[in-house]
N, C-alpha and C. Protein backbone atom coordinates (compact mmCIF):
# COMPACT_ATOMS: atom_id res chain seq x y z
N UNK A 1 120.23 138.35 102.47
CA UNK A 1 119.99 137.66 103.74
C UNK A 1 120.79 138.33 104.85
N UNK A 2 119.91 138.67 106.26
CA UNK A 2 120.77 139.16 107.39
C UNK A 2 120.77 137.85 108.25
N UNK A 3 122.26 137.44 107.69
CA UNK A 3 122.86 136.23 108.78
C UNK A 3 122.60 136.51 110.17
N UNK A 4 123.65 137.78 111.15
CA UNK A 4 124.03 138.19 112.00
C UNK A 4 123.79 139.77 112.77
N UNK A 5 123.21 140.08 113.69
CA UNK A 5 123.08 141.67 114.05
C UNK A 5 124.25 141.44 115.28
N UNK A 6 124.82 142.21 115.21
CA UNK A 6 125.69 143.18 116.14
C UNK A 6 125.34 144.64 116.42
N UNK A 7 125.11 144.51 118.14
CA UNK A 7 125.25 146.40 118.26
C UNK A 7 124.44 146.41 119.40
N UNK A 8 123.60 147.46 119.78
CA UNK A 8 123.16 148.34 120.96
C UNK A 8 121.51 147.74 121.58
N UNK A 9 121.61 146.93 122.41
CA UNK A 9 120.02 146.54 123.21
C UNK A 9 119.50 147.77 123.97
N UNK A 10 118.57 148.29 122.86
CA UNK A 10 117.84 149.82 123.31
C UNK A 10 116.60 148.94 123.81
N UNK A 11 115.62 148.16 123.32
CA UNK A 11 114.99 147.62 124.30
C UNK A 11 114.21 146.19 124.16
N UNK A 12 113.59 145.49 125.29
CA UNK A 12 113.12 144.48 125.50
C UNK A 12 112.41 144.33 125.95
N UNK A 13 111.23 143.98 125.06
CA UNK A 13 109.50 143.47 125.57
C UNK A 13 109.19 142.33 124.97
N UNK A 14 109.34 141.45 125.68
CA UNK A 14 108.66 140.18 125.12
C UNK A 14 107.95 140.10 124.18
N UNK A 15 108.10 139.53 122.97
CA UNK A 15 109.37 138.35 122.43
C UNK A 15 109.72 139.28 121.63
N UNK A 16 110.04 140.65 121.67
CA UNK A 16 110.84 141.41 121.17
C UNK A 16 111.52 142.44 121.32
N UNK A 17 112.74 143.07 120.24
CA UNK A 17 113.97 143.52 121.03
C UNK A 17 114.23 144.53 119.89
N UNK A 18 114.99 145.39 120.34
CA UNK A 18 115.25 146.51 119.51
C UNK A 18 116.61 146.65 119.44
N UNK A 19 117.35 146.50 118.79
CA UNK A 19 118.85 146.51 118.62
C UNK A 19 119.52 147.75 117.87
N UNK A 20 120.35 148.48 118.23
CA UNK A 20 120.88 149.62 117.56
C UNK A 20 122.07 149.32 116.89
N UNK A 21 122.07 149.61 115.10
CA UNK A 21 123.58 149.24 114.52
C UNK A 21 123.66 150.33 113.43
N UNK A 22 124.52 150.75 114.16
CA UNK A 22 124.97 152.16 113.46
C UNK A 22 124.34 153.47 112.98
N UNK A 23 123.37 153.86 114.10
CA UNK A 23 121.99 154.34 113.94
C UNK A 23 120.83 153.88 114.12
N UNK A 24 121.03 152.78 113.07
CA UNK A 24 119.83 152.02 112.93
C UNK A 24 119.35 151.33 113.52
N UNK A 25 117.66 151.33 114.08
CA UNK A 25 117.21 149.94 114.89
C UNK A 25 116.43 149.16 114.55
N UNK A 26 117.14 147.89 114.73
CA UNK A 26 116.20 146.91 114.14
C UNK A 26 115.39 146.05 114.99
N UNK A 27 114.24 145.89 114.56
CA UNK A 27 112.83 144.72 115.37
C UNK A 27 113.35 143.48 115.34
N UNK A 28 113.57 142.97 116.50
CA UNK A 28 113.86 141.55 115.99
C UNK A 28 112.77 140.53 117.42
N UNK A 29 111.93 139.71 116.62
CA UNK A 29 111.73 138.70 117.50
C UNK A 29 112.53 137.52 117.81
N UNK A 30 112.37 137.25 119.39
CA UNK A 30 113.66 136.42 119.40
C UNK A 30 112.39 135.75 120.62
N UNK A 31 113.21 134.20 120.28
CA UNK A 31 112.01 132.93 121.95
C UNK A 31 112.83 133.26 122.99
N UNK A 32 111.88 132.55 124.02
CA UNK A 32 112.24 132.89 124.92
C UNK A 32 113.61 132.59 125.89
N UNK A 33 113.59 131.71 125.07
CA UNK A 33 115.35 130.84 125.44
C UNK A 33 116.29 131.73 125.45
N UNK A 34 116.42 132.50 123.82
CA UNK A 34 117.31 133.75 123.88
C UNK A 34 116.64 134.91 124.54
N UNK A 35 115.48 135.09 125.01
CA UNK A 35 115.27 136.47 125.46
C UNK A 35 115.59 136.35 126.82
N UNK A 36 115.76 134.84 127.54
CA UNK A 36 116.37 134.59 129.09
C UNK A 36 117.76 135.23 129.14
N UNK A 37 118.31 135.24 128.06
CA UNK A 37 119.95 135.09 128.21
C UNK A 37 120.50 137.01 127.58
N UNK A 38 119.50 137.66 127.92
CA UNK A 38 119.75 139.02 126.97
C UNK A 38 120.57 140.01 127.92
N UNK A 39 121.37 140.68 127.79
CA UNK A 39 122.36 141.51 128.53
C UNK A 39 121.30 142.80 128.65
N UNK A 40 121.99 143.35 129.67
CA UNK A 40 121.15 144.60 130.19
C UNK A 40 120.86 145.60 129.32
N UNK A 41 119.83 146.32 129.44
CA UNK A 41 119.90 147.54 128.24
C UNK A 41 121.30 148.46 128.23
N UNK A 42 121.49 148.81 126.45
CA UNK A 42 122.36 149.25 126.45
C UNK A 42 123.74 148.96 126.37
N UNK A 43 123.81 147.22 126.65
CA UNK A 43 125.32 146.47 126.31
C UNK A 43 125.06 146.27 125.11
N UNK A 44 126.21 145.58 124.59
CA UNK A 44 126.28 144.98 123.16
C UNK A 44 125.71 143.78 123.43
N UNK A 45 125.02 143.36 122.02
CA UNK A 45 124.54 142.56 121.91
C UNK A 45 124.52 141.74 120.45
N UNK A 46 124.56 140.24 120.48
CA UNK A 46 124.94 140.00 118.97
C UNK A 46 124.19 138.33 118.64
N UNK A 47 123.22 138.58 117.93
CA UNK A 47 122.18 137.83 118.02
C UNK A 47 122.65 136.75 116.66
N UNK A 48 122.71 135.75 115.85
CA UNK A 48 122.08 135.25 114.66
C UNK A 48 120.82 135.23 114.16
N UNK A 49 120.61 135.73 112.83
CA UNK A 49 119.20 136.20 112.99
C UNK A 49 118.77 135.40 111.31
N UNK A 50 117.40 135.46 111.03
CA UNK A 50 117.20 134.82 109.75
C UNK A 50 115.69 135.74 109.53
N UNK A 51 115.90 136.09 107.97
CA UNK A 51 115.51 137.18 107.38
C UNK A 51 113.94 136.56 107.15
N UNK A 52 112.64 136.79 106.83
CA UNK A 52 111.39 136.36 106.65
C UNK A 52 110.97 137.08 106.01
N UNK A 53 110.50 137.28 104.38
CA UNK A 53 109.88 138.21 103.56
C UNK A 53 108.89 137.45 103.25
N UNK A 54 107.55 138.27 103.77
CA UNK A 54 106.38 138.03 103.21
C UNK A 54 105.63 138.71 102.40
N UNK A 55 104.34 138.02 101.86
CA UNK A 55 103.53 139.57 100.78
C UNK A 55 103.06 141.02 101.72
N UNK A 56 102.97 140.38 103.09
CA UNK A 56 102.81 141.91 103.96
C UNK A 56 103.78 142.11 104.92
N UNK A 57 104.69 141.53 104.79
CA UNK A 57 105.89 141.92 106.02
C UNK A 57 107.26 141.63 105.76
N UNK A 58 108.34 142.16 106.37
CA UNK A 58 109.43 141.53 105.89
C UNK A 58 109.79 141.42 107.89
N UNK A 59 110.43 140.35 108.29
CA UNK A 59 110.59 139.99 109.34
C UNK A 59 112.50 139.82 110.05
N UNK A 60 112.44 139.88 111.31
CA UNK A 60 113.14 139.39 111.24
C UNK A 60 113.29 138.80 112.48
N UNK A 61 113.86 137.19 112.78
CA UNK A 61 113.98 137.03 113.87
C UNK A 61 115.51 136.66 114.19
N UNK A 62 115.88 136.41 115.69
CA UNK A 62 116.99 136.56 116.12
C UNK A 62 116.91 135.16 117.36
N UNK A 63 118.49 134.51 117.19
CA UNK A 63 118.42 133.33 118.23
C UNK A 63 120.12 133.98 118.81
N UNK A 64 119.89 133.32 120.21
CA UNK A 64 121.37 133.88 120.76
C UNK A 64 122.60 132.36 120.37
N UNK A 65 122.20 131.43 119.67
CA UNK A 65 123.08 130.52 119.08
C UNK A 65 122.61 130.24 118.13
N UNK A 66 123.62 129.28 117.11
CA UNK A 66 123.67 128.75 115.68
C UNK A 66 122.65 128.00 115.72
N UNK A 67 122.33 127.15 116.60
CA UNK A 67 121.80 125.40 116.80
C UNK A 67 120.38 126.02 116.96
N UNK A 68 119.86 127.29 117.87
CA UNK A 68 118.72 127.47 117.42
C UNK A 68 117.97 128.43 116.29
N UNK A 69 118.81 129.07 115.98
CA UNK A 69 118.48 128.90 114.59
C UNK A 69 118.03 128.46 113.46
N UNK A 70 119.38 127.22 113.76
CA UNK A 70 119.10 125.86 112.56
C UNK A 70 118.03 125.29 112.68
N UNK A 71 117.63 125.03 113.92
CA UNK A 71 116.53 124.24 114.18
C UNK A 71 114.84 125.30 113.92
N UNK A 72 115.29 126.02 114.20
CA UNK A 72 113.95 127.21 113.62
C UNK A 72 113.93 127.10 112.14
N UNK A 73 114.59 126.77 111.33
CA UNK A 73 115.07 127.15 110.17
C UNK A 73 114.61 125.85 109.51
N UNK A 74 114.92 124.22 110.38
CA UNK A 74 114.15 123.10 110.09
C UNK A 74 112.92 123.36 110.06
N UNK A 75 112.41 123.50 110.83
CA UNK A 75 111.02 123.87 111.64
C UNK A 75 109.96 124.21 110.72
N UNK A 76 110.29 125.80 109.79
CA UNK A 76 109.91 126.24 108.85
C UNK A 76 109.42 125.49 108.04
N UNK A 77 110.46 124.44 107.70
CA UNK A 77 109.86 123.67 106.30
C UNK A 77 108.78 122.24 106.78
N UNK A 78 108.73 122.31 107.85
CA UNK A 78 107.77 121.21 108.56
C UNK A 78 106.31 121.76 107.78
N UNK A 79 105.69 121.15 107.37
CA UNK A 79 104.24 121.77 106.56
C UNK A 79 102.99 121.85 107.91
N UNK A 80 102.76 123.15 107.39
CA UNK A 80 101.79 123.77 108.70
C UNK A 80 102.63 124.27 110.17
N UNK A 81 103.52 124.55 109.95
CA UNK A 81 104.37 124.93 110.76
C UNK A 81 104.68 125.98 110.61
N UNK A 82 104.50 127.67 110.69
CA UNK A 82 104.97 128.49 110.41
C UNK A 82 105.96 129.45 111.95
N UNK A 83 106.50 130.66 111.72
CA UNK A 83 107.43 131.59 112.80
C UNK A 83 106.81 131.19 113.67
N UNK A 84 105.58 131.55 113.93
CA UNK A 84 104.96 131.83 115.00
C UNK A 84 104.47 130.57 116.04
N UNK A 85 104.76 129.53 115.45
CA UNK A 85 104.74 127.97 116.07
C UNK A 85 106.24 127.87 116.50
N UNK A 86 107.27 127.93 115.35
CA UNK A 86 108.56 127.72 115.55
C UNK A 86 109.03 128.13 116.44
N UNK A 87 108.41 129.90 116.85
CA UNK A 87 109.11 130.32 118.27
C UNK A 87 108.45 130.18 119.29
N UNK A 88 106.95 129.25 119.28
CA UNK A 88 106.96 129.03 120.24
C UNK A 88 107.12 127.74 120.75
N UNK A 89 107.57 126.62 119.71
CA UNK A 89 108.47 125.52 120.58
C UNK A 89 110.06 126.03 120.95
N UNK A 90 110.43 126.75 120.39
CA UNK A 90 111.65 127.39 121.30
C UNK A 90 111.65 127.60 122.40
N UNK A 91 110.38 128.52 122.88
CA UNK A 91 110.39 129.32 123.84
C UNK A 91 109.52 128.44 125.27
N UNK A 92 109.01 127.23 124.56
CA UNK A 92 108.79 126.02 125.60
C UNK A 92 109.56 125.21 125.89
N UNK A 93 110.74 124.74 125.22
CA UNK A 93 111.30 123.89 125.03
C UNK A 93 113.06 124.26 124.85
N UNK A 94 114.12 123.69 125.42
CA UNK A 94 115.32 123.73 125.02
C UNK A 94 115.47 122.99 123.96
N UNK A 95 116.55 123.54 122.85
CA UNK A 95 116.73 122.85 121.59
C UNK A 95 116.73 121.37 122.31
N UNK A 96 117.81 120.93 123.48
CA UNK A 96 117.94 119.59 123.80
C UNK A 96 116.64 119.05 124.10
N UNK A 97 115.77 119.49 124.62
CA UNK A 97 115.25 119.14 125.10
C UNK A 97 113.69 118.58 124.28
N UNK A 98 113.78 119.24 122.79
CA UNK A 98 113.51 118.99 121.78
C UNK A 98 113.92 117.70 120.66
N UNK A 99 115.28 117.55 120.97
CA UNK A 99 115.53 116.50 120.23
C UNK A 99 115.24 115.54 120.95
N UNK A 100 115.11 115.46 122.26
CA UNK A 100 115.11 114.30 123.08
C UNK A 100 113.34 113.94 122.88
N UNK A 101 112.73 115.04 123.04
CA UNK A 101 111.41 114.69 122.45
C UNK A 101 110.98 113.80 120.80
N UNK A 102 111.96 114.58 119.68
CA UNK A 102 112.08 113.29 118.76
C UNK A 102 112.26 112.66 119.13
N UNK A 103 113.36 112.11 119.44
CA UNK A 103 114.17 111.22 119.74
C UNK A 103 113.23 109.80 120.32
N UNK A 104 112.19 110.42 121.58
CA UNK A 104 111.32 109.69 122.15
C UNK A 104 110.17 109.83 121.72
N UNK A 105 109.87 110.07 120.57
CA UNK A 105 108.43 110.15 119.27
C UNK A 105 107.28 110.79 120.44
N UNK A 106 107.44 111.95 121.20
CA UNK A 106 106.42 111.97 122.25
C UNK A 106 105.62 113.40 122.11
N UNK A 107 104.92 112.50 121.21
CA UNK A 107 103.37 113.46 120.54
C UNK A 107 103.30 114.48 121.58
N UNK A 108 103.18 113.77 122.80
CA UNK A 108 102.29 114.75 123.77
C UNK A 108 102.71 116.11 124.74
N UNK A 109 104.28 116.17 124.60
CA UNK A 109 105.12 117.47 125.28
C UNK A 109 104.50 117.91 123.78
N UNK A 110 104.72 117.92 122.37
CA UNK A 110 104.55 118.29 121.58
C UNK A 110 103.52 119.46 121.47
N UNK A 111 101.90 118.88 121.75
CA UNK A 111 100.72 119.31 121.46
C UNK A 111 100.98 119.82 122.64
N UNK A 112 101.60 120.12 123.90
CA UNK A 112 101.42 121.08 125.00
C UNK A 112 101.70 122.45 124.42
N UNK A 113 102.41 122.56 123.23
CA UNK A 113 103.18 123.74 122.34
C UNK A 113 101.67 124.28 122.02
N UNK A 114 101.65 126.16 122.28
CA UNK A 114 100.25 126.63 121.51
C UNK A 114 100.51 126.61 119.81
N UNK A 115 99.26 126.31 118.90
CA UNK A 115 99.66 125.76 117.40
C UNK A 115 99.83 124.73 117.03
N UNK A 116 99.93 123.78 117.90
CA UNK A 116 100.44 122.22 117.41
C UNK A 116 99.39 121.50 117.73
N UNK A 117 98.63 120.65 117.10
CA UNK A 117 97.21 120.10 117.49
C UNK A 117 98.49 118.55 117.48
N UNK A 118 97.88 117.37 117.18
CA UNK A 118 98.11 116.09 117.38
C UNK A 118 98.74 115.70 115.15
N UNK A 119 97.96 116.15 114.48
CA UNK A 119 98.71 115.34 113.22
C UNK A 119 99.80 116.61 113.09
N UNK A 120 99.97 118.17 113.47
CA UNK A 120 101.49 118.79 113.10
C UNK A 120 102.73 118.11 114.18
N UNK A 121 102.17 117.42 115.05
CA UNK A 121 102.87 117.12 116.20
C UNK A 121 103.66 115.71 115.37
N UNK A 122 102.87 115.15 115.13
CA UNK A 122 103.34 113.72 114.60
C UNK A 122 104.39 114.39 113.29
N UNK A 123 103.88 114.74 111.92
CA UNK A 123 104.62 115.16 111.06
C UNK A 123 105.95 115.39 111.49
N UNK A 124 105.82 116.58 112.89
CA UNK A 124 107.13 117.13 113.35
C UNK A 124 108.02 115.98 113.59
N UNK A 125 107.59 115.06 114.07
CA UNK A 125 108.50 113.67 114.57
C UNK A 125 109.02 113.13 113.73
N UNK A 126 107.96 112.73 112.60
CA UNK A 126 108.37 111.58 111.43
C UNK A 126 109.51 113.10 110.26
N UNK A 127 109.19 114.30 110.12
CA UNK A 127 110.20 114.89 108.97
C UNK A 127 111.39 115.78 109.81
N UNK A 128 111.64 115.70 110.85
CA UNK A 128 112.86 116.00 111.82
C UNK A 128 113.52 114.89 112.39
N UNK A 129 113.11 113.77 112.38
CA UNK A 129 113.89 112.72 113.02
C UNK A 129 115.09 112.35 112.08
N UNK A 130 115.26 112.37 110.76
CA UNK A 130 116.23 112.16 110.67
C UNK A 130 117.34 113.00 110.28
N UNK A 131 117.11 114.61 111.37
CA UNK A 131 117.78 115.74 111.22
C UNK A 131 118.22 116.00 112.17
N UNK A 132 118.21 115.09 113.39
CA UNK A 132 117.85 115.55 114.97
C UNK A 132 119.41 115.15 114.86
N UNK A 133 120.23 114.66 114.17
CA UNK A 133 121.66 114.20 114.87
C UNK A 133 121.80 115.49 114.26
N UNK A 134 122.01 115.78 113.24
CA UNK A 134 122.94 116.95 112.37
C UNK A 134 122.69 118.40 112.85
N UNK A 135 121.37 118.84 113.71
CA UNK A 135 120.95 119.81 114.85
C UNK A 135 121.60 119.74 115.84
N UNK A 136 121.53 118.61 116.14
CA UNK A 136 121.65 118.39 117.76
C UNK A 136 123.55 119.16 117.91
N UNK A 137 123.47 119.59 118.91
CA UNK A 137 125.13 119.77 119.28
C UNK A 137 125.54 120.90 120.63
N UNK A 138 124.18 121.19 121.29
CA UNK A 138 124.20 122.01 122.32
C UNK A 138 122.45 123.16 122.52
N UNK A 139 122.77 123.54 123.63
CA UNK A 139 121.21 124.84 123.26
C UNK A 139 121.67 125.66 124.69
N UNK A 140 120.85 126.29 124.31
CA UNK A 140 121.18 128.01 125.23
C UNK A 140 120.34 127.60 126.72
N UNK A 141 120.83 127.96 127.89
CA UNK A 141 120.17 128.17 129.04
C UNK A 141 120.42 129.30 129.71
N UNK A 142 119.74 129.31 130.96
CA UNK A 142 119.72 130.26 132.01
C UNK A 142 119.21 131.48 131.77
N UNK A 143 119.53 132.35 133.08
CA UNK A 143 118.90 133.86 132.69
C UNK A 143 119.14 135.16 133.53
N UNK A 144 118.77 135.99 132.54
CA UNK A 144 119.70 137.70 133.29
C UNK A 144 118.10 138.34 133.91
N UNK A 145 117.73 138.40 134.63
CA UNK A 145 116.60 139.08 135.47
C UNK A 145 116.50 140.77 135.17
N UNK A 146 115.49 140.93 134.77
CA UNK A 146 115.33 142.76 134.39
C UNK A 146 113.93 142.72 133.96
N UNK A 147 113.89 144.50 134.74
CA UNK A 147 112.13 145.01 135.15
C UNK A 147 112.03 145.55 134.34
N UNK A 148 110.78 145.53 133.46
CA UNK A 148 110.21 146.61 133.06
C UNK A 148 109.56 147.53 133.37
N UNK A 149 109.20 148.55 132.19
CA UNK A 149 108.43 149.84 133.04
C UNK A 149 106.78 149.26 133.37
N UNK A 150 106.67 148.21 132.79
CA UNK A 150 104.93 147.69 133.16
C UNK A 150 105.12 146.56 134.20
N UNK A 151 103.82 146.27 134.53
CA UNK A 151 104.02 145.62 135.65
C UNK A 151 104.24 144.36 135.10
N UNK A 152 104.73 143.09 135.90
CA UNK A 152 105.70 141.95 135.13
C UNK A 152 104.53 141.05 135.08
N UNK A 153 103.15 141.10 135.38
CA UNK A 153 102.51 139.99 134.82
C UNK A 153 101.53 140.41 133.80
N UNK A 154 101.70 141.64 133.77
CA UNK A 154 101.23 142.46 132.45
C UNK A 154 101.72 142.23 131.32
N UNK A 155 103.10 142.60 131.41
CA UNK A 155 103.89 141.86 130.42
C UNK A 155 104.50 140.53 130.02
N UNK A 156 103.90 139.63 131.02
CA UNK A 156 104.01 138.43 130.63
C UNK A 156 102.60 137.71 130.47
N UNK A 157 101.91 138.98 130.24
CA UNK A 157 100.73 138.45 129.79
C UNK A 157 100.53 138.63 128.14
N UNK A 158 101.22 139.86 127.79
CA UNK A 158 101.61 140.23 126.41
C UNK A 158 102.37 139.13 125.46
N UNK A 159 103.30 139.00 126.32
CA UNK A 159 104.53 137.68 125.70
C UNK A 159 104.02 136.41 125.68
N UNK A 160 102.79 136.11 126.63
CA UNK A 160 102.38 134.88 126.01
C UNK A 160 101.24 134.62 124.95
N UNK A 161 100.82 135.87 124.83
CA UNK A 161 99.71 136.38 124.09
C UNK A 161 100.58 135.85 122.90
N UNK A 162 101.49 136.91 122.55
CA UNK A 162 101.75 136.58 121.26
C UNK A 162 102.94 135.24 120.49
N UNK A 163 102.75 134.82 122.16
CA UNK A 163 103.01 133.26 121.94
C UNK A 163 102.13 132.31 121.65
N UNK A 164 100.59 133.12 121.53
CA UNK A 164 99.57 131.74 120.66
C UNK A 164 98.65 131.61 121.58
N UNK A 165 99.31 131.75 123.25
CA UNK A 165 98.03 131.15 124.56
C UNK A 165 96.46 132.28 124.32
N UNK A 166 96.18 131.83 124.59
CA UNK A 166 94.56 132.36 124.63
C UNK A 166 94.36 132.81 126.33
N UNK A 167 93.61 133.89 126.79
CA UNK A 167 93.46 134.80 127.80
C UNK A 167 93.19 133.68 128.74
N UNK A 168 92.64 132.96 128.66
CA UNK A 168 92.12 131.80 130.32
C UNK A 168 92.95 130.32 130.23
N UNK A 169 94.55 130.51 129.01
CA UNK A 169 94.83 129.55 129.22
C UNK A 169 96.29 130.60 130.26
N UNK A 170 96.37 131.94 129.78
CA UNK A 170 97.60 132.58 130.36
C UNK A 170 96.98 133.01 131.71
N UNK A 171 95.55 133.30 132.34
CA UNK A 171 95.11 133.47 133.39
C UNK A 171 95.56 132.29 134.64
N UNK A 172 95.40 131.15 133.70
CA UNK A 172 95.43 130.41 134.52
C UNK A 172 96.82 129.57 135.18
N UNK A 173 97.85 130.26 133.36
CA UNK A 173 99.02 129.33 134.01
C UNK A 173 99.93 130.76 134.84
N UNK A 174 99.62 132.02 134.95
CA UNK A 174 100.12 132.95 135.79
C UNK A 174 99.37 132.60 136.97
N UNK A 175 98.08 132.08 137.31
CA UNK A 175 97.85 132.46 138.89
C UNK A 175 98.38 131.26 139.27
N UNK A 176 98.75 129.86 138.58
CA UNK A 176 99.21 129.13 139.36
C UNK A 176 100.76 129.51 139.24
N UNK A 177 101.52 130.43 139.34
CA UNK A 177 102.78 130.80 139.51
C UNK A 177 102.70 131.93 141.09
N UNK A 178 101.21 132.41 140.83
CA UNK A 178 101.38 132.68 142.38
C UNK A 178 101.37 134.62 142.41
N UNK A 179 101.83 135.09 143.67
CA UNK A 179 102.40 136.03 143.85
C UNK A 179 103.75 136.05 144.24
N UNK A 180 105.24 135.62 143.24
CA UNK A 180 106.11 135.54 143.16
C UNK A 180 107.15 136.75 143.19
N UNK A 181 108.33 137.21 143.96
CA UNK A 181 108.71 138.19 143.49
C UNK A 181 109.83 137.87 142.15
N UNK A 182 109.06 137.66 141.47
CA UNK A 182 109.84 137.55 140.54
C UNK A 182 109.82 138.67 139.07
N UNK A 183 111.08 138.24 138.12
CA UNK A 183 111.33 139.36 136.99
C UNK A 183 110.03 138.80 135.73
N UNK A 184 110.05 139.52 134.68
CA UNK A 184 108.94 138.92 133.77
C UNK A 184 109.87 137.91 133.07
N UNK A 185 111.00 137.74 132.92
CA UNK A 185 111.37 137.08 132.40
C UNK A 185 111.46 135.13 132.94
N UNK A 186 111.23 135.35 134.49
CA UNK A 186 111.46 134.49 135.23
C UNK A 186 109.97 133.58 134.95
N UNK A 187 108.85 134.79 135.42
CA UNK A 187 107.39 134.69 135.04
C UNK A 187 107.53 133.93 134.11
N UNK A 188 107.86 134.24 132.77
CA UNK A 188 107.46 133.70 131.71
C UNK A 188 107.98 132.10 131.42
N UNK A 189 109.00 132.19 131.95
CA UNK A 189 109.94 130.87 131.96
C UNK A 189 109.05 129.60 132.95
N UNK A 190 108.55 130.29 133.83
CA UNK A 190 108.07 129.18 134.94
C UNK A 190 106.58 129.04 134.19
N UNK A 191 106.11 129.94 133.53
CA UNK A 191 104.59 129.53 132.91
C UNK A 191 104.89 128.34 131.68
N UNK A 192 105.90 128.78 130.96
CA UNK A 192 106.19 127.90 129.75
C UNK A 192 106.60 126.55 130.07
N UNK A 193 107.37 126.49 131.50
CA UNK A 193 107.86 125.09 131.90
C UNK A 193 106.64 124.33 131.92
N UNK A 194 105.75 124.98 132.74
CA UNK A 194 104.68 124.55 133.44
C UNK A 194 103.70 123.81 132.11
N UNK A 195 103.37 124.37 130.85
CA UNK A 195 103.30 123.44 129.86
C UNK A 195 103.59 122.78 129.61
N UNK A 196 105.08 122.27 129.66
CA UNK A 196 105.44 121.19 128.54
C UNK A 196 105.42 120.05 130.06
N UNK A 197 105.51 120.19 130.94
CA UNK A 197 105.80 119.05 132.20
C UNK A 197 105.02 118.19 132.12
């Protein structure tokens, strides 16, 4: 099991990151919570990460705290719930802002998540509620602004792609963000809010 990566942010494209440790670079997908909070290319960088071996892949993803992690790590064992749901209630949602959704049994921020119809939504409530204290204990905010070499609604058209949205649901939640000067990272943050509200 790779608990922890330490080392070199060679690069960042939504929802993934390339980390250099000791030569080596590793793929890591990480939500968007931690990809708000990522240091410039080229600093150190030191993620918690949890290992995913499948019959065609071996994976790995990366959270910039313990708590989301853990809670990705709950998530997993939710039935019909797999990575690719898990990171994207991360990447809609603050861990807090998640428990408070248990907390308030509210199906419906839930099913705003792409992957979650109405009975994984419920499950999620009734087999995490009584995990939500022993999770709960903080979650990651804010964010470091940085351009890529593509244009930023290009690439936040990519990042929500492989966040689950479908082409005329990401058409539509980028044009209502406008012509903003904003980073893709900002983009992406104000499209994802714009779901769960």
């Amino acid at each position: 099991m790779i608990g922890r990566i330490s080392g070199t942010l060679l690069e960042k494209i939504p929802p993934l990151v390339l980390v250099d440790v000791g030569g080596i670079a590793y793929e890591i997908d990480v939500p968007m919570s931690t990809f708000y909070n990522l240091p410039e290319l080229g600093q150190a960088i030191q993620l918690h990460t949890h290992f995913l071996v499948r019959d065609d892949a071996q994976l790995l993803y990366g959270f910039a705290s313990k708590i989301e992690r853990s809670l990705f790590r709950s998530l997993l064992k939710v039935n019909g719930v797999g990575a690719k749901v898990a990171l994207s209630i991360l990447s809609g949602m603050s861990t807090d802002e998640f428990f408070q959704c248990v907390a308030a049994k509210d199906v419906t921020a839930l099913t705003r998540v792409p992957g979650i119809g109405k009975k994984t939504a419920e499950r999620l409530l009734v087999e995490l509620q009584d995990k939500v204290d022993a999770l709960a204990g903080g979650s990651v905010q804010g964010s470091l602004p940085t351009e890529q070499n593509d244009s930023v609604r290009t690439q936040a058209e990519d990042a929500l792609t492989s966040l689950g949205y479908k082409p005329a649901e990401i058409k539509k939640l980028l044009d209502k963000i406008g012509d903003q000067q904003l980073t893709v990272e900002e983009t992406i943050k104000l499209a994802l809010r714009s779901t769960v509200r």
